[in-house]
PDB file of N, CA and C in Angstrom:
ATOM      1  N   UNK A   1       4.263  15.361  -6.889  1.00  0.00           N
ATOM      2  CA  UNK A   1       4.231  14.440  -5.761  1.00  0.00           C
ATOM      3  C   UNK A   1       5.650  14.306  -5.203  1.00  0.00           C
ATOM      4  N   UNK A   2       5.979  14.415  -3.783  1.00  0.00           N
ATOM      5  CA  UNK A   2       6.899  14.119  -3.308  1.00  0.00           C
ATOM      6  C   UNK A   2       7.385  13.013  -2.809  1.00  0.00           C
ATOM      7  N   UNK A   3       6.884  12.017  -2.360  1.00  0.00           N
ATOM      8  CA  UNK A   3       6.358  10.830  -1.575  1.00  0.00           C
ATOM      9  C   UNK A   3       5.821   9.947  -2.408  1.00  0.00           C
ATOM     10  N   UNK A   4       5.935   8.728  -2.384  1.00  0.00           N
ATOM     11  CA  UNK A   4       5.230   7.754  -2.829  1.00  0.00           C
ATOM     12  C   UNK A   4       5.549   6.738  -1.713  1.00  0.00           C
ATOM     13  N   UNK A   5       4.604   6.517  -0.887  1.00  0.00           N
ATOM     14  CA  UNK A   5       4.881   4.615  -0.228  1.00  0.00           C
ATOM     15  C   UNK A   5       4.450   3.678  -0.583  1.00  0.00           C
ATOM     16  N   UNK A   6       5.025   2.509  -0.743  1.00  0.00           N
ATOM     17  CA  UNK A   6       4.517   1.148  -0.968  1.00  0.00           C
ATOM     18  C   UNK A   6       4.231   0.227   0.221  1.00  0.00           C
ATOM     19  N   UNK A   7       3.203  -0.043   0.237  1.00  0.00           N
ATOM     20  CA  UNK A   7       3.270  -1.325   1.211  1.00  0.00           C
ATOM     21  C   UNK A   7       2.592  -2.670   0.413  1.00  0.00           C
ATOM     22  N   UNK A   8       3.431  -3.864   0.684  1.00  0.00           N
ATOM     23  CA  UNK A   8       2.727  -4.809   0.168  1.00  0.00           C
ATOM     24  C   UNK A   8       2.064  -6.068   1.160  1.00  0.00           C
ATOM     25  N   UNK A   9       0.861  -6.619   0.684  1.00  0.00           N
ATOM     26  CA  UNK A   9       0.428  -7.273   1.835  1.00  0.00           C
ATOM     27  C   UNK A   9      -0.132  -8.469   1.211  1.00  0.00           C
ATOM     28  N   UNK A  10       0.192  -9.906   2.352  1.00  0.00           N
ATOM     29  CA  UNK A  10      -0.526 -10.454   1.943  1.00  0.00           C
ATOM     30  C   UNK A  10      -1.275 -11.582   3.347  1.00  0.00           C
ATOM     31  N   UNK A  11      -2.579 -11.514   3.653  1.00  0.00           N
ATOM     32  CA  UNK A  11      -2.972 -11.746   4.624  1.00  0.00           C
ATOM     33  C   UNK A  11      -2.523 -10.978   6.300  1.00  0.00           C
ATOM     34  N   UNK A  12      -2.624  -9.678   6.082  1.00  0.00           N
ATOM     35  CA  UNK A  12      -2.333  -9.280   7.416  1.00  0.00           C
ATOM     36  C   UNK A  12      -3.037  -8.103   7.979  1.00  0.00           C
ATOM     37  N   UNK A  13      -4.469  -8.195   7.587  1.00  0.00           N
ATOM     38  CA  UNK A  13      -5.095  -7.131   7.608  1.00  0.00           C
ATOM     39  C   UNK A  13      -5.130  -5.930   9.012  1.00  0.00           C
ATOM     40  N   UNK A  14      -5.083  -6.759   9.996  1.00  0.00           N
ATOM     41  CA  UNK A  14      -4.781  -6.115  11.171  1.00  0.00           C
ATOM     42  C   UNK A  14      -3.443  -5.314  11.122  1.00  0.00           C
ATOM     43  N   UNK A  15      -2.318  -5.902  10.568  1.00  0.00           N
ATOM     44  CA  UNK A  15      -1.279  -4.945  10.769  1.00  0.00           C
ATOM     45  C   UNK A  15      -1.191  -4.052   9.386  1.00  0.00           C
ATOM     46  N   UNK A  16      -1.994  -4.370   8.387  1.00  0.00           N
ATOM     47  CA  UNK A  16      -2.160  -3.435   7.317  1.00  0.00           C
ATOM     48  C   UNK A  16      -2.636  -1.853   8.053  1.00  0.00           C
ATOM     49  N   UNK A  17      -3.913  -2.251   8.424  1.00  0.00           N
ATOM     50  CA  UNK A  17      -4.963  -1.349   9.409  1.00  0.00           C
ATOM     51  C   UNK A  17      -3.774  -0.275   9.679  1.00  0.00           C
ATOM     52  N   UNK A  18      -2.824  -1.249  11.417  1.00  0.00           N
ATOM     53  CA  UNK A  18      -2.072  -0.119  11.670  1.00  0.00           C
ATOM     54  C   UNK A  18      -0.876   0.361  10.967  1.00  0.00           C
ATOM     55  N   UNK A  19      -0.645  -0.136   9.869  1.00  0.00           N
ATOM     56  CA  UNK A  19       0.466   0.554   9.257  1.00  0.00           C
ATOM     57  C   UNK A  19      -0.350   1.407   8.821  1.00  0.00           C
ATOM     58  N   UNK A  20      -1.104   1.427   7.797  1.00  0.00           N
ATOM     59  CA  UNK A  20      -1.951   2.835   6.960  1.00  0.00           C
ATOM     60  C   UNK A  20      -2.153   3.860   7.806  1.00  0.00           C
ATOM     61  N   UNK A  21      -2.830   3.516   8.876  1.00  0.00           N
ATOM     62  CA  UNK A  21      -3.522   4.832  10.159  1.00  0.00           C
ATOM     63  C   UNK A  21      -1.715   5.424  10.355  1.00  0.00           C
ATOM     64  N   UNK A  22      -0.548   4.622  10.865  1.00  0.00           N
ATOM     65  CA  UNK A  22       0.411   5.056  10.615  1.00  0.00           C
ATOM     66  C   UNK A  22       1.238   6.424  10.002  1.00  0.00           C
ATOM     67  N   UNK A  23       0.820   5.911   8.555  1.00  0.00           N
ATOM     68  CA  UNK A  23       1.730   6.518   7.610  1.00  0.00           C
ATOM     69  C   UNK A  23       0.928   7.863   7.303  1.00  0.00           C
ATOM     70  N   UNK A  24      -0.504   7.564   7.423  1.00  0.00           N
ATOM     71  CA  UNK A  24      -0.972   8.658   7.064  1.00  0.00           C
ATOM     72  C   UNK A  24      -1.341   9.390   8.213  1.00  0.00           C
ATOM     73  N   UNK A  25      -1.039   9.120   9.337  1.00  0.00           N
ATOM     74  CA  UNK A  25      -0.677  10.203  10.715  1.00  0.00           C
ATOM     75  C   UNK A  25       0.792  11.448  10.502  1.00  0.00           C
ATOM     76  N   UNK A  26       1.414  10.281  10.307  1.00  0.00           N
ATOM     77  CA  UNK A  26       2.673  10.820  10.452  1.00  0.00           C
ATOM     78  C   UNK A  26       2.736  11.540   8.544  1.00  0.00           C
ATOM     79  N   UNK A  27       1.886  11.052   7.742  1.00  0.00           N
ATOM     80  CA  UNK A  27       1.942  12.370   6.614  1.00  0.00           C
ATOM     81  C   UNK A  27       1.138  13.162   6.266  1.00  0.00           C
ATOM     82  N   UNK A  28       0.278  13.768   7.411  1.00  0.00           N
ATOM     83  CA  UNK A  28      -0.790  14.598   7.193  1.00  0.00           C
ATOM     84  C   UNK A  28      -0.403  16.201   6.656  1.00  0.00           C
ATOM     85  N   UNK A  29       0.644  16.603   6.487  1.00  0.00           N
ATOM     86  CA  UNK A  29       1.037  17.741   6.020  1.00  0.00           C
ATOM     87  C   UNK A  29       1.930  17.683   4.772  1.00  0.00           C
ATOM     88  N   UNK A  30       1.889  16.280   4.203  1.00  0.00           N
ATOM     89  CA  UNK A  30       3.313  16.086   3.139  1.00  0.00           C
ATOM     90  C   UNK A  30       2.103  15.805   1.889  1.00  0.00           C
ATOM     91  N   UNK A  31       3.114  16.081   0.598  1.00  0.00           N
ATOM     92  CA  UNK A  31       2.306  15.207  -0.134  1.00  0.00           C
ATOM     93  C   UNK A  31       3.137  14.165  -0.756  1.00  0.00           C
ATOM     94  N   UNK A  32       1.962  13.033  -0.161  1.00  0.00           N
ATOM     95  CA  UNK A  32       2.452  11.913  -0.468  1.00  0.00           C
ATOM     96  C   UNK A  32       1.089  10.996  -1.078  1.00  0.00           C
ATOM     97  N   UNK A  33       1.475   9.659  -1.801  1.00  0.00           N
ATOM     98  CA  UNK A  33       0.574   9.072  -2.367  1.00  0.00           C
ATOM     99  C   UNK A  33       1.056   7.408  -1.440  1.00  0.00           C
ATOM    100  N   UNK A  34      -0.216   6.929  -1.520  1.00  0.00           N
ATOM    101  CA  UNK A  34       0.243   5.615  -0.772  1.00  0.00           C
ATOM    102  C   UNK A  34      -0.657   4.388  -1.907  1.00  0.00           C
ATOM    103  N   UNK A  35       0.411   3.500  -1.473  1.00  0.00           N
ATOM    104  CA  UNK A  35      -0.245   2.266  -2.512  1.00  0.00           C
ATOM    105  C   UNK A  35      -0.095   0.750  -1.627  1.00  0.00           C
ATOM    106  N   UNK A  36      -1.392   0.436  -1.709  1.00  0.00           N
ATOM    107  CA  UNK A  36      -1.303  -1.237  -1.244  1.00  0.00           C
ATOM    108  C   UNK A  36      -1.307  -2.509  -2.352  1.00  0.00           C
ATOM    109  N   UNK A  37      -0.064  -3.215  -2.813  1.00  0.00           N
ATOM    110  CA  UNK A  37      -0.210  -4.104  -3.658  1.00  0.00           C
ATOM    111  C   UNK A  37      -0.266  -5.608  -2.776  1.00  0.00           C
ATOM    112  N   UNK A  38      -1.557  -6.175  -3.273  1.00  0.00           N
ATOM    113  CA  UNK A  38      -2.218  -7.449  -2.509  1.00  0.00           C
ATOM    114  C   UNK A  38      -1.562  -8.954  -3.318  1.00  0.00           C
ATOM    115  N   UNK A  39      -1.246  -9.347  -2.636  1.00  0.00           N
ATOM    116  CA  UNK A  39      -0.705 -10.562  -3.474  1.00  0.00           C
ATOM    117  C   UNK A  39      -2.177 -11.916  -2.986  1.00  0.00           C
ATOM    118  N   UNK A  40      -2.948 -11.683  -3.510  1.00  0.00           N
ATOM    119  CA  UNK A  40      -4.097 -12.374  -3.560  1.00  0.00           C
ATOM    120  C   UNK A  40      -4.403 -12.808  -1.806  1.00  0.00           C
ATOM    121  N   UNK A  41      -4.317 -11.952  -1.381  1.00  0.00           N
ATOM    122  CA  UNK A  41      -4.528 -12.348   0.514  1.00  0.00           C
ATOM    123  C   UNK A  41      -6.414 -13.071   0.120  1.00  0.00           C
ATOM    124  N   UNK A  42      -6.484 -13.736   1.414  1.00  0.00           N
ATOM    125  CA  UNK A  42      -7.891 -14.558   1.107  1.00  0.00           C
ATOM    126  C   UNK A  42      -8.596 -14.117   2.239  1.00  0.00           C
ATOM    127  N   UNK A  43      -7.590 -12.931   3.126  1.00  0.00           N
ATOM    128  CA  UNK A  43      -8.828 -12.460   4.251  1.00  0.00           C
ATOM    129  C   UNK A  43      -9.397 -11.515   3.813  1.00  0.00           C
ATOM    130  N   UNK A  44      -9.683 -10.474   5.034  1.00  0.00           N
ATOM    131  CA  UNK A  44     -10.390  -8.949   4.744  1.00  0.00           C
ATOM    132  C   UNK A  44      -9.680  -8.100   4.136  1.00  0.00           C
ATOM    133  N   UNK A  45      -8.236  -8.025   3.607  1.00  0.00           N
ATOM    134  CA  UNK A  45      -7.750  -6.857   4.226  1.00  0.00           C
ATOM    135  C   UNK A  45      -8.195  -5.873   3.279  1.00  0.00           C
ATOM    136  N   UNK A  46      -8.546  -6.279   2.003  1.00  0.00           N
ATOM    137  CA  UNK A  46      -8.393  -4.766   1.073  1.00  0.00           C
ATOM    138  C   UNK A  46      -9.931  -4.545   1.405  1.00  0.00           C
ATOM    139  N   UNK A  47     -11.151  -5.311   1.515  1.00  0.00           N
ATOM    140  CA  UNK A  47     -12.246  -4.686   1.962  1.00  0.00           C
ATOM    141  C   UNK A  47     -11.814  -3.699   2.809  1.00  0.00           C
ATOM    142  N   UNK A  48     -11.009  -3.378   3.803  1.00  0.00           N
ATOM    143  CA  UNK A  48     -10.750  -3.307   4.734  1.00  0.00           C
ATOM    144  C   UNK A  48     -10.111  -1.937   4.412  1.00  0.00           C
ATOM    145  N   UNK A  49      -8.964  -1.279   3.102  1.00  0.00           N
ATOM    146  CA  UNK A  49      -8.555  -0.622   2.582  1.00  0.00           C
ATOM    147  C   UNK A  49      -9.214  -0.158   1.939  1.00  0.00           C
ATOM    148  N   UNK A  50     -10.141  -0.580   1.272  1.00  0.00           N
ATOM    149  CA  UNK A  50     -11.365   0.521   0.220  1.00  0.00           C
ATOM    150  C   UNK A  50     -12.636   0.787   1.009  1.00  0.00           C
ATOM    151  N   UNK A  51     -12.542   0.583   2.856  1.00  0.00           N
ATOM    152  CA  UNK A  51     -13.975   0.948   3.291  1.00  0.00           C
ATOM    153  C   UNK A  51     -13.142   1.703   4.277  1.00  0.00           C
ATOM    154  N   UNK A  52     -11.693   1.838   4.610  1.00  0.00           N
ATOM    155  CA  UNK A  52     -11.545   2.684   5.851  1.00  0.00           C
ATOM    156  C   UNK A  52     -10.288   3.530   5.223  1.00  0.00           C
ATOM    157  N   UNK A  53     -10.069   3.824   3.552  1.00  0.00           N
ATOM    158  CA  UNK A  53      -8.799   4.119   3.712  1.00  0.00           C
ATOM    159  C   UNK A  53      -9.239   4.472   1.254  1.00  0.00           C
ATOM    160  N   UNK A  54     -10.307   5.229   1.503  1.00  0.00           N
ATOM    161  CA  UNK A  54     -10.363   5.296  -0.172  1.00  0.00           C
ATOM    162  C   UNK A  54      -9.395   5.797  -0.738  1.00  0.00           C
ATOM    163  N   UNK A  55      -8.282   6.783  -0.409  1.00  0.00           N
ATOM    164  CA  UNK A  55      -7.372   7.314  -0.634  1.00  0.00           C
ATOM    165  C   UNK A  55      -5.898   6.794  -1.228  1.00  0.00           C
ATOM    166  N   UNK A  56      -6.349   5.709  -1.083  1.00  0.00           N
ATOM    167  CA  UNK A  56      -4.929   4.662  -0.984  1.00  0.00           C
ATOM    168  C   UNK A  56      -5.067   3.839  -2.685  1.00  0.00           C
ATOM    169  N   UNK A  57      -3.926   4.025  -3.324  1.00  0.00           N
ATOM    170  CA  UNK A  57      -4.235   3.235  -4.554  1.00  0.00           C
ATOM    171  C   UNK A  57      -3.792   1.552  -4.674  1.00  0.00           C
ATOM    172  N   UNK A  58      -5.048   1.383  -4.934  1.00  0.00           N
ATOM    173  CA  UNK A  58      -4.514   0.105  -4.524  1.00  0.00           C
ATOM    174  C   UNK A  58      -4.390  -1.038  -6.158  1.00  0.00           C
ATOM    175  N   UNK A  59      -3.575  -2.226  -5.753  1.00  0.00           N
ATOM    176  CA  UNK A  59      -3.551  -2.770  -6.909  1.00  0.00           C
ATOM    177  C   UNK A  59      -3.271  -4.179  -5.982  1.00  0.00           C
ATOM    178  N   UNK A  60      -4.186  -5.160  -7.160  1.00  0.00           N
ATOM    179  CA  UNK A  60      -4.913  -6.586  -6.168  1.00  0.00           C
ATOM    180  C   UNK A  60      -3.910  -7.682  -7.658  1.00  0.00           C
ATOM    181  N   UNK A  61      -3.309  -8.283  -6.988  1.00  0.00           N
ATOM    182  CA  UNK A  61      -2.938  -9.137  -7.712  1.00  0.00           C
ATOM    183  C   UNK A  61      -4.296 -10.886  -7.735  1.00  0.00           C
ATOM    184  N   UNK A  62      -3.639 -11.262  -9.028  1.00  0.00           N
ATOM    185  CA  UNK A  62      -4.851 -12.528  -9.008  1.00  0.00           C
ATOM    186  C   UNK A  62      -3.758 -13.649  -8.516  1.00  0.00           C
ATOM    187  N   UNK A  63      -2.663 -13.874  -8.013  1.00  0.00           N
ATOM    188  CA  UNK A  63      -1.490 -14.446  -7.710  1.00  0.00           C
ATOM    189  C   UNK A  63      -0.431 -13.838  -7.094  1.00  0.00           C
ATOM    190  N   UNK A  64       0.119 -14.666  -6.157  1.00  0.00           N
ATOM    191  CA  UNK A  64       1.287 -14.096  -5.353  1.00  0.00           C
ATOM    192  C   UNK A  64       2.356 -14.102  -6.112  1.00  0.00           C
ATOM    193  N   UNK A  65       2.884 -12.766  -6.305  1.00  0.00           N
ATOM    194  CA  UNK A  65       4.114 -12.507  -7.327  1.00  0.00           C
ATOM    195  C   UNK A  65       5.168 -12.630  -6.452  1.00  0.00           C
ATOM    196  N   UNK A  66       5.135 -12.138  -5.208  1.00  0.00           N
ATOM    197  CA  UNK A  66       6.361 -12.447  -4.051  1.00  0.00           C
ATOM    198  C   UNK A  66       6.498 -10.381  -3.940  1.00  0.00           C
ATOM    199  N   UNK A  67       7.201 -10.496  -2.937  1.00  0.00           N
ATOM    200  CA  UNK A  67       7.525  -8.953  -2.511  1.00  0.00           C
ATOM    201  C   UNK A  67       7.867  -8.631  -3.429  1.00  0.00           C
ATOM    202  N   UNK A  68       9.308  -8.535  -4.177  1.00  0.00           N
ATOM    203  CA  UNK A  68       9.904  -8.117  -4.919  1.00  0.00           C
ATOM    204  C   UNK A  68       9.455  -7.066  -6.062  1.00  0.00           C
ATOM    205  N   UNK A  69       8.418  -7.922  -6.971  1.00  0.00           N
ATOM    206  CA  UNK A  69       7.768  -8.072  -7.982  1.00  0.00           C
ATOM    207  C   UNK A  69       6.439  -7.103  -7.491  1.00  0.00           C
ATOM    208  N   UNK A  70       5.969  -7.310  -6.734  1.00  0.00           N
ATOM    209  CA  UNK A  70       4.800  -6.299  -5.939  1.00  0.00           C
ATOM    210  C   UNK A  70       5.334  -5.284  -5.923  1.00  0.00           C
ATOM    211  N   UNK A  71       6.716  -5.088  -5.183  1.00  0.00           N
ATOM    212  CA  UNK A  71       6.795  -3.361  -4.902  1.00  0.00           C
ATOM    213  C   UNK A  71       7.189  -2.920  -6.369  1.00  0.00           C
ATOM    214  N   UNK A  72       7.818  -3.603  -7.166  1.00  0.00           N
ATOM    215  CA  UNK A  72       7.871  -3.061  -8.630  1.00  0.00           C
ATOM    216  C   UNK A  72       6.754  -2.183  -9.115  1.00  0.00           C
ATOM    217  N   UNK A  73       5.633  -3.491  -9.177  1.00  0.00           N
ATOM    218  CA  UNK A  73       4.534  -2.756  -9.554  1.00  0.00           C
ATOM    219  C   UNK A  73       4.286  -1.527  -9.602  1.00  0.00           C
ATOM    220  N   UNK A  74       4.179  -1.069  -7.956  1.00  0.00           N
ATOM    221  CA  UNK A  74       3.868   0.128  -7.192  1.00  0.00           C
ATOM    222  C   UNK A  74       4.717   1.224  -8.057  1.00  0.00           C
ATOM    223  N   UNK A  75       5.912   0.746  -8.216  1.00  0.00           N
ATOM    224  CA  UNK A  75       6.874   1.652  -8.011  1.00  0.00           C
ATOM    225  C   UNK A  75       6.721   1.998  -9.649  1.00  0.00           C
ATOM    226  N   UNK A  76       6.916   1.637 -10.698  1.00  0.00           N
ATOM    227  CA  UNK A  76       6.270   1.904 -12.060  1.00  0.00           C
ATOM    228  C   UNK A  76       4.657   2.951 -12.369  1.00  0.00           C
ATOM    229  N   UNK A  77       4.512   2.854 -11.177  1.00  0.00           N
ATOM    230  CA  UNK A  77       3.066   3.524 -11.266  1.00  0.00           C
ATOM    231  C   UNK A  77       2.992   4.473 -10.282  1.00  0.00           C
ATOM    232  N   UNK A  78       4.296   5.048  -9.564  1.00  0.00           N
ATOM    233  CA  UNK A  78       3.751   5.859  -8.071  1.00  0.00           C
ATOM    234  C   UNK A  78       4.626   6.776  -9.198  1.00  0.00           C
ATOM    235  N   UNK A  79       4.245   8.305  -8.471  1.00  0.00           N
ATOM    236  CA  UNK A  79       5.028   9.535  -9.536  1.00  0.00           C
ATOM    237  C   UNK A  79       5.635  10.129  -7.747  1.00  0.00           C
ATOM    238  N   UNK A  80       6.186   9.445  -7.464  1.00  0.00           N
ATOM    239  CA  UNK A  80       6.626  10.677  -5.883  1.00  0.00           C
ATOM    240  C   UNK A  80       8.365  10.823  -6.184  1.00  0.00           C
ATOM    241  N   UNK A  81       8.755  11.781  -6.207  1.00  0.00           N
ATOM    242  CA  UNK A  81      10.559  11.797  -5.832  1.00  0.00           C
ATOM    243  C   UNK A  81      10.963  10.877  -5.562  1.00  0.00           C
ATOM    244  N   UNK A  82      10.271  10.991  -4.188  1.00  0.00           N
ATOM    245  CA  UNK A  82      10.991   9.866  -3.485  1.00  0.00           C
ATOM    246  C   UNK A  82      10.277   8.463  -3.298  1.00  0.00           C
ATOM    247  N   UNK A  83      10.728   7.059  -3.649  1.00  0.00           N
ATOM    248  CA  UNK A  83       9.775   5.514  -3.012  1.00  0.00           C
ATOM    249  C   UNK A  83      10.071   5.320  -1.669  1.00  0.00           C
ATOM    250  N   UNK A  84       9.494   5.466  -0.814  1.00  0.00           N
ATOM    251  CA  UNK A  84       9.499   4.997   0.603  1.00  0.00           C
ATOM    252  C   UNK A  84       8.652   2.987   0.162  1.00  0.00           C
ATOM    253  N   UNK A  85       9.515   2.243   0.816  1.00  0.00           N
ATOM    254  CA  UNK A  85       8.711   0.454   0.419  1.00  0.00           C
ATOM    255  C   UNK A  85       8.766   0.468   1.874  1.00  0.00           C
ATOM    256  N   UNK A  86       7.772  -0.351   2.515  1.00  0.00           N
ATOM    257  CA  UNK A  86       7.616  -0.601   4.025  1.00  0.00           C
ATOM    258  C   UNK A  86       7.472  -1.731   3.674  1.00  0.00           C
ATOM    259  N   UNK A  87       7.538  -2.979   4.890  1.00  0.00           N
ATOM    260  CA  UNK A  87       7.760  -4.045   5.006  1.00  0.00           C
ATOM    261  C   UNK A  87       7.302  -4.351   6.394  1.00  0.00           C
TER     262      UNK A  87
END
């Protein structure tokens, strides 16, 4: 794996949406792995990630750990060269 991105979210499903369609536009020829860590959002969004986006690994917190601590997560568990963290 070359790539690993993190994005972490919490309640923003609409701009989740267009970040993902995003990243995976602009990495349709790379290999890269993408990860959404949820800090317990109470809207749609990860329905929203496991019905328009199965590809994406995702990890759902039961509590808001804060950014920091989220992109950790990701980042302990992504195997890419490189961490790309979006914000």
């Amino acid at each position: 794996m070359k790539l690993s991105v993190v994005i972490v979210n919490y309640n923003v499903e609409h701009f989740l949406d267009q970040c993902l369609y995003s990243v995976f536009k602009a990495s349709k020829n790379l290999d890269v792995e993408v990860f959404v860590v949820d800090n317990n959002s109470v809207d749609e969004s990860m329905k929203m990630v496991h019905r328009k986006y199965p590809e994406v690994k995702c990890i759902e917190n039961e509590k808001n750990v804060g950014f920091s601590v989220a992109n950790n997560q990701a980042i302990r568990e992504s195997t890419g060269e490189y961490v790309l963290l979006l914000k």
